[in-house]
Protein backbone atom coordinates (compact mmCIF):
# COMPACT_ATOMS: atom_id res chain seq x y z
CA UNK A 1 94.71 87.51 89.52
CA UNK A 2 98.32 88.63 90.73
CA UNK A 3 98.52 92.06 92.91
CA UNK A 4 101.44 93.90 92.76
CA UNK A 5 103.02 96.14 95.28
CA UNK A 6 105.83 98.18 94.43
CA UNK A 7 107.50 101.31 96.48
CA UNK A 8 109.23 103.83 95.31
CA UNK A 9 111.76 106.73 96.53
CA UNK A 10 112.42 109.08 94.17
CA UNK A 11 112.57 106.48 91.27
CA UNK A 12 109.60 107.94 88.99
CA UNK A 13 111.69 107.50 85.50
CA UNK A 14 111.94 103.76 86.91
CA UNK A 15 109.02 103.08 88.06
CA UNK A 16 107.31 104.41 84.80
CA UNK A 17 109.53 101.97 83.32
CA UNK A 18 108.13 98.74 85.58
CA UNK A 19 104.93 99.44 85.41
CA UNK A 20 104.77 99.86 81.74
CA UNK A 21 106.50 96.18 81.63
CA UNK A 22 103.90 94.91 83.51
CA UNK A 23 100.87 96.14 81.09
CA UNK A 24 102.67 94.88 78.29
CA UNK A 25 102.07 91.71 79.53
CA UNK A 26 99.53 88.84 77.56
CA UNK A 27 98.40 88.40 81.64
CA UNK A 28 98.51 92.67 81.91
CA UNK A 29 93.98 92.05 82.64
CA UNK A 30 94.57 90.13 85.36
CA UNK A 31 97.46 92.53 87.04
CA UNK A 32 96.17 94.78 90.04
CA UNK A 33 99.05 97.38 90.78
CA UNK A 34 99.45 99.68 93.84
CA UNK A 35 102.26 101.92 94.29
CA UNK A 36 103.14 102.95 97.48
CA UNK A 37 105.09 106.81 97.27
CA UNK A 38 108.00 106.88 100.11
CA UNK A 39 109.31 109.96 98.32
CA UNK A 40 108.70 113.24 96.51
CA UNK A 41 104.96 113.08 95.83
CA UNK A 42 105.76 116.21 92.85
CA UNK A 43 108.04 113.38 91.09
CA UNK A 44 105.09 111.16 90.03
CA UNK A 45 102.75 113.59 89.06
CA UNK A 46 101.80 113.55 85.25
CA UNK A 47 102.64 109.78 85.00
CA UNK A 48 100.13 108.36 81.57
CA UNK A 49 97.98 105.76 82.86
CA UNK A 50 99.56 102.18 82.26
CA UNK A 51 95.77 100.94 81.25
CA UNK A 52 95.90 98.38 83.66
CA UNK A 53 94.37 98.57 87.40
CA UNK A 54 97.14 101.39 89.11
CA UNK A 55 96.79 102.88 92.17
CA UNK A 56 99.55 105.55 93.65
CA UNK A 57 99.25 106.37 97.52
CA UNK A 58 101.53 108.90 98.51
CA UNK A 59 102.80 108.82 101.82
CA UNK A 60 103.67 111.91 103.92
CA UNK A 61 106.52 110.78 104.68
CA UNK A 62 109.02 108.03 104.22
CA UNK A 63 107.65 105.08 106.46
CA UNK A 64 110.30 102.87 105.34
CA UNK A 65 110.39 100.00 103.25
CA UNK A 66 108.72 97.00 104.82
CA UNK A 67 106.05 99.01 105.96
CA UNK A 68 105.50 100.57 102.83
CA UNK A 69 105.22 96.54 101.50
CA UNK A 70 102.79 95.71 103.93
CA UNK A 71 100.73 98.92 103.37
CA UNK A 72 100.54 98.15 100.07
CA UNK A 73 99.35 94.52 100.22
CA UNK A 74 96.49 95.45 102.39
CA UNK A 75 95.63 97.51 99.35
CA UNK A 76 94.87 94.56 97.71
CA UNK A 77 92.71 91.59 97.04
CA UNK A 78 94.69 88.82 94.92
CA UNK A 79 95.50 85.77 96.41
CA UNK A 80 98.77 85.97 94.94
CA UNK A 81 101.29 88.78 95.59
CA UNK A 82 104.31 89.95 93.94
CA UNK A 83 106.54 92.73 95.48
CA UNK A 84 108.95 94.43 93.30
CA UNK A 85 110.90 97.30 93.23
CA UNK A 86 110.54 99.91 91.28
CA UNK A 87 114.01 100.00 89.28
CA UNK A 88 112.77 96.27 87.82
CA UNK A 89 111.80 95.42 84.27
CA UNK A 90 109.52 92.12 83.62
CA UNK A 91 109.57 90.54 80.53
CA UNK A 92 106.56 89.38 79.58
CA UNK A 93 105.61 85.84 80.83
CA UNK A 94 108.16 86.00 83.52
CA UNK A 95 105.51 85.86 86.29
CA UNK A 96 104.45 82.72 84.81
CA UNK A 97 106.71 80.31 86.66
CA UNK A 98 106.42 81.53 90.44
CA UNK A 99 103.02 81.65 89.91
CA UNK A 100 102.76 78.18 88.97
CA UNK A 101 105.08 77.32 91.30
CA UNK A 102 103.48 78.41 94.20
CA UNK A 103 99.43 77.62 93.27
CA UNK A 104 100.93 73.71 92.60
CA UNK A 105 103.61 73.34 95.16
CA UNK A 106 102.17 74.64 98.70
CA UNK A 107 105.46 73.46 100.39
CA UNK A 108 106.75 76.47 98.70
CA UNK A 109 106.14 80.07 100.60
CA UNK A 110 108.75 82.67 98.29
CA UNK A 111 109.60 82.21 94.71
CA UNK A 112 112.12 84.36 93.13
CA UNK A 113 113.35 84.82 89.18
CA UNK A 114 116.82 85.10 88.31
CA UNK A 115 117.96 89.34 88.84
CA UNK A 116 119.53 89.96 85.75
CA UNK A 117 121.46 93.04 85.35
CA UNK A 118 120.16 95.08 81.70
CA UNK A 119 123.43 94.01 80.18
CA UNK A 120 121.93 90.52 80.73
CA UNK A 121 124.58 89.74 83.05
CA UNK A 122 123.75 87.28 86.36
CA UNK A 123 122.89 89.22 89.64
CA UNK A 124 123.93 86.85 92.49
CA UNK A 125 120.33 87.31 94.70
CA UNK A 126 120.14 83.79 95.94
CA UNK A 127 121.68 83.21 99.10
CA UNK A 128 122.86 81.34 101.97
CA UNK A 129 122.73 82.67 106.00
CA UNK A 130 124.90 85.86 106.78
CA UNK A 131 127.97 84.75 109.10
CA UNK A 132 130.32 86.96 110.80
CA UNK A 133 132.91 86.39 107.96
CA UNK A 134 130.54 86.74 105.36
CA UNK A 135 129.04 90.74 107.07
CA UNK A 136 132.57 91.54 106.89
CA UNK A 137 133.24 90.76 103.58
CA UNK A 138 130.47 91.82 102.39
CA UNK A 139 130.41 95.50 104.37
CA UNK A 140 133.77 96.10 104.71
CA UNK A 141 135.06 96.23 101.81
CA UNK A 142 138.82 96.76 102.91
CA UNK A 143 138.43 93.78 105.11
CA UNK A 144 138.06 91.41 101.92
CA UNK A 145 140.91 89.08 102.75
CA UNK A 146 141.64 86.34 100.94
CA UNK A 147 140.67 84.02 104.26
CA UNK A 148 137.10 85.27 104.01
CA UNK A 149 136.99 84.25 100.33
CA UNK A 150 135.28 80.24 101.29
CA UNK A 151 132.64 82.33 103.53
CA UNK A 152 131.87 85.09 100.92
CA UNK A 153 131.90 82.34 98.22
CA UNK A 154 129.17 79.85 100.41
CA UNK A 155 127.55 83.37 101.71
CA UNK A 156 127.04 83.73 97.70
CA UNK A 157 126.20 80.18 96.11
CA UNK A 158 128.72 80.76 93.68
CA UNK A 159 130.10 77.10 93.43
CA UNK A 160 125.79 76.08 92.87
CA UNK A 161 124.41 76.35 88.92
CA UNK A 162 122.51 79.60 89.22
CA UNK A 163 120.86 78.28 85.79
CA UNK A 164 118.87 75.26 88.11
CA UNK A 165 116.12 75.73 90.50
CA UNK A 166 117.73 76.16 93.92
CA UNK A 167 116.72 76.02 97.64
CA UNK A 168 118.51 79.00 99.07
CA UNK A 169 118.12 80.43 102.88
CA UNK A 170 116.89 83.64 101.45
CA UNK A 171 116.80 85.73 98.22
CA UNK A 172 117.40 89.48 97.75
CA UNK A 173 113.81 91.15 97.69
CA UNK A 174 113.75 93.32 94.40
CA UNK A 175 111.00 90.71 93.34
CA UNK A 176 109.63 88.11 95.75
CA UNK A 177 105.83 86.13 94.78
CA UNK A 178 103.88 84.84 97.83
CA UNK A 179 100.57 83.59 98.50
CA UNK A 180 98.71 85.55 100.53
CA UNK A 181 97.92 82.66 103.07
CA UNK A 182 101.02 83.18 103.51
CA UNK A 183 101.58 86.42 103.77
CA UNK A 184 99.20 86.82 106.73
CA UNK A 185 100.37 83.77 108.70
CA UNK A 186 103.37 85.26 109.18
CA UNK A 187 102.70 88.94 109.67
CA UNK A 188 103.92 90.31 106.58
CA UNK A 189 107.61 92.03 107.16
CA UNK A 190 108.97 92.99 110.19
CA UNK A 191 108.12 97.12 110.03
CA UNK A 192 111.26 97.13 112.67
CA UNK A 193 113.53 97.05 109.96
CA UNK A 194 113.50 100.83 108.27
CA UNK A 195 115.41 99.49 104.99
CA UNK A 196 117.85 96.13 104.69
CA UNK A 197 117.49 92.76 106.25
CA UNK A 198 113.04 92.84 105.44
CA UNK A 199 113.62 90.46 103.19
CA UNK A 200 116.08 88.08 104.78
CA UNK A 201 114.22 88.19 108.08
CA UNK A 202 111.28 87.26 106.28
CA UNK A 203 112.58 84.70 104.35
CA UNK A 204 114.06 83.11 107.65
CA UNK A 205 110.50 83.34 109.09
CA UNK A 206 108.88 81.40 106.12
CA UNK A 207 111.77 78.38 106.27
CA UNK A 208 111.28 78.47 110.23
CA UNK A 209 107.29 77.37 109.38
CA UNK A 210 108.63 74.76 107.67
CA UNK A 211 108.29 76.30 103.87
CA UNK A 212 110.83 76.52 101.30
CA UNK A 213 112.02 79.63 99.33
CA UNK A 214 112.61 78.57 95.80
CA UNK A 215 114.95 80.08 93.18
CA UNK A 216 113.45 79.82 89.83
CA UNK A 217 115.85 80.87 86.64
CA UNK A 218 113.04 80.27 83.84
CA UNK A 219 111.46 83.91 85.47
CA UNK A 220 114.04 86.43 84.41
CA UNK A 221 113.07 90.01 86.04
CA UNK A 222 115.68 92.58 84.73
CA UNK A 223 117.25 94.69 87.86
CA UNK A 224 118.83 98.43 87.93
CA UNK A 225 120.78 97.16 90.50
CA UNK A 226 122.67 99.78 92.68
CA UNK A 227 123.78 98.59 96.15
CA UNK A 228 123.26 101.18 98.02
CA UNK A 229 124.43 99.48 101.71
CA UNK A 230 127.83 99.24 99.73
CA UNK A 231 128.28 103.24 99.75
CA UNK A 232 131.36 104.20 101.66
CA UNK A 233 131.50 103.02 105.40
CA UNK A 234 129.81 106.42 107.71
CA UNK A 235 127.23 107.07 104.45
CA UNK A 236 123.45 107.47 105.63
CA UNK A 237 122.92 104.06 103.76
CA UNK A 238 125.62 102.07 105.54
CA UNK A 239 124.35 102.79 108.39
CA UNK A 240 120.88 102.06 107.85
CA UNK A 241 122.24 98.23 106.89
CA UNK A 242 124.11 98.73 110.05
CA UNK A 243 121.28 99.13 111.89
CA UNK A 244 119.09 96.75 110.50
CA UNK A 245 121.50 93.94 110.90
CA UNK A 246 121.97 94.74 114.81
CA UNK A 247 118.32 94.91 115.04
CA UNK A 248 117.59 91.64 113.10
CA UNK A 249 120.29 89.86 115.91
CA UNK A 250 119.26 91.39 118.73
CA UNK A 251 115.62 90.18 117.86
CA UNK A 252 117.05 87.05 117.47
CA UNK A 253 119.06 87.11 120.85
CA UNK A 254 115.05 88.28 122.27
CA UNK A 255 113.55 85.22 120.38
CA UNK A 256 116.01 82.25 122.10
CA UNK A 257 115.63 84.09 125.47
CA UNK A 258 112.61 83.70 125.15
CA UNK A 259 112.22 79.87 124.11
């Protein structure tokens, strides 16, 4: 059985569009779904039922993201979890793979599809550690300067074959399968982080215990994909990734002092 957690913010047309990928599914009988409501609780009323297991908790407020994850896997009772958010699409079978991949390989602890944009185009969501040049380039858009190209470029994987099963530090979280083992070993994600950086301090977490986070192109999940930390610098979103990424370094400035 596979539980899936998704959360949503104001995405109902979306979400209605996820979910009803997932009961299309050969698999749909074996699918528990809950979906965890950081938004307008009006917005998801009248949704049909998917005719699959579906469960909508509606927060009274927004709790943010990881926590929102992690309440929602407590919600469940699969030993396998996939988190997704709520602007995906799965085609069916495309769960297949990670699951596979994780129940026969247990040196694996995240397995991700290739994010592909509806037009079918690549979305580049494996990746290698932030660095200083890489945050700028990345943030800042008017500080993308040719010198920070060989940063952005390693930051992005974009001289690896994103067609072959890769190794990356982390991947972007719109769709990340766990076990649950692990999962619990490591806390779940870091409710610290209000939006940004969940995913890439978890994925440090689950290489630090010695697991790997696998990129796996034969799962294709379709993405919606709208960067919202790439708004114009001073926006409410840039400086939520703002914040995240100082609070992701000065927890790991706490963590050395520490050791």
């Amino acid at each position: 059985m596979l539980s899936v957690v998704i959360v949503t913010y104001n995405t109902d047309r979306l979400l209605w569009e996820c979910v009803s990928s997932l009961a299309s599914h050969q698999a749909a009988r074996r699918y528990e779904v809950v979906v965890i409501n950081n938004g307008d609780a009006l917005a998801l009323q009248g949704l049909p039922n998917p005719g699959i297991p579906f469960r909508v908790v509606d927060n009274p407020r927004n709790v943010g993201y990881g926590a929102a994850l992690n309440q929602g896997a407590r919600l469940t009772r699969s030993d396998l979890l996939l988190f997704l958010n709520a602007d995906t699409r799965l085609p069916d079978g495309s769960t297949l793979p990670l699951a596979e991949r994780l129940l026969d390989d247990r040196s694996v602890g995240v397995a991700a599809p290739r994010l592909s944009y509806p037009d079918g185009r690549l979305q580049l969501s494996c990746r290698r550690g932030y660095s200083p040049e890489s945050v700028l380039g990345r943030r800042l858009p008017f500080l993308s300067l040719p010198a920070l190209e060989p940063a952005l470029r390693h930051h992005l994987m974009l001289d690896e074959d994103h067609g072959q099963i890769l190794y990356p530090d982390w991947v972007q979280g719109s769709c990340l399968m766990m076990r649950r083992d692990v999962f619990d070993r490591l806390g779940g994600f870091d409710e610290r982080f209000f939006l940004y950086f969940e995913d890439y301090d978890f994925c440090t977490r689950v290489r630090s215990s010695g697991l790997q986070v696998v990129y796996d192109p034969r799962s294709e999940v379709i993405h919606h994909y709208a960067r919202l930390s790439e708004r114009p610098v001073l926006s409410r979103e840039w400086w939520l990734h703002l914040s995240s990424a100082l609070r992701y370094y000065a927890k790991v400035r706490s963590q050395q002092r520490a050791a």
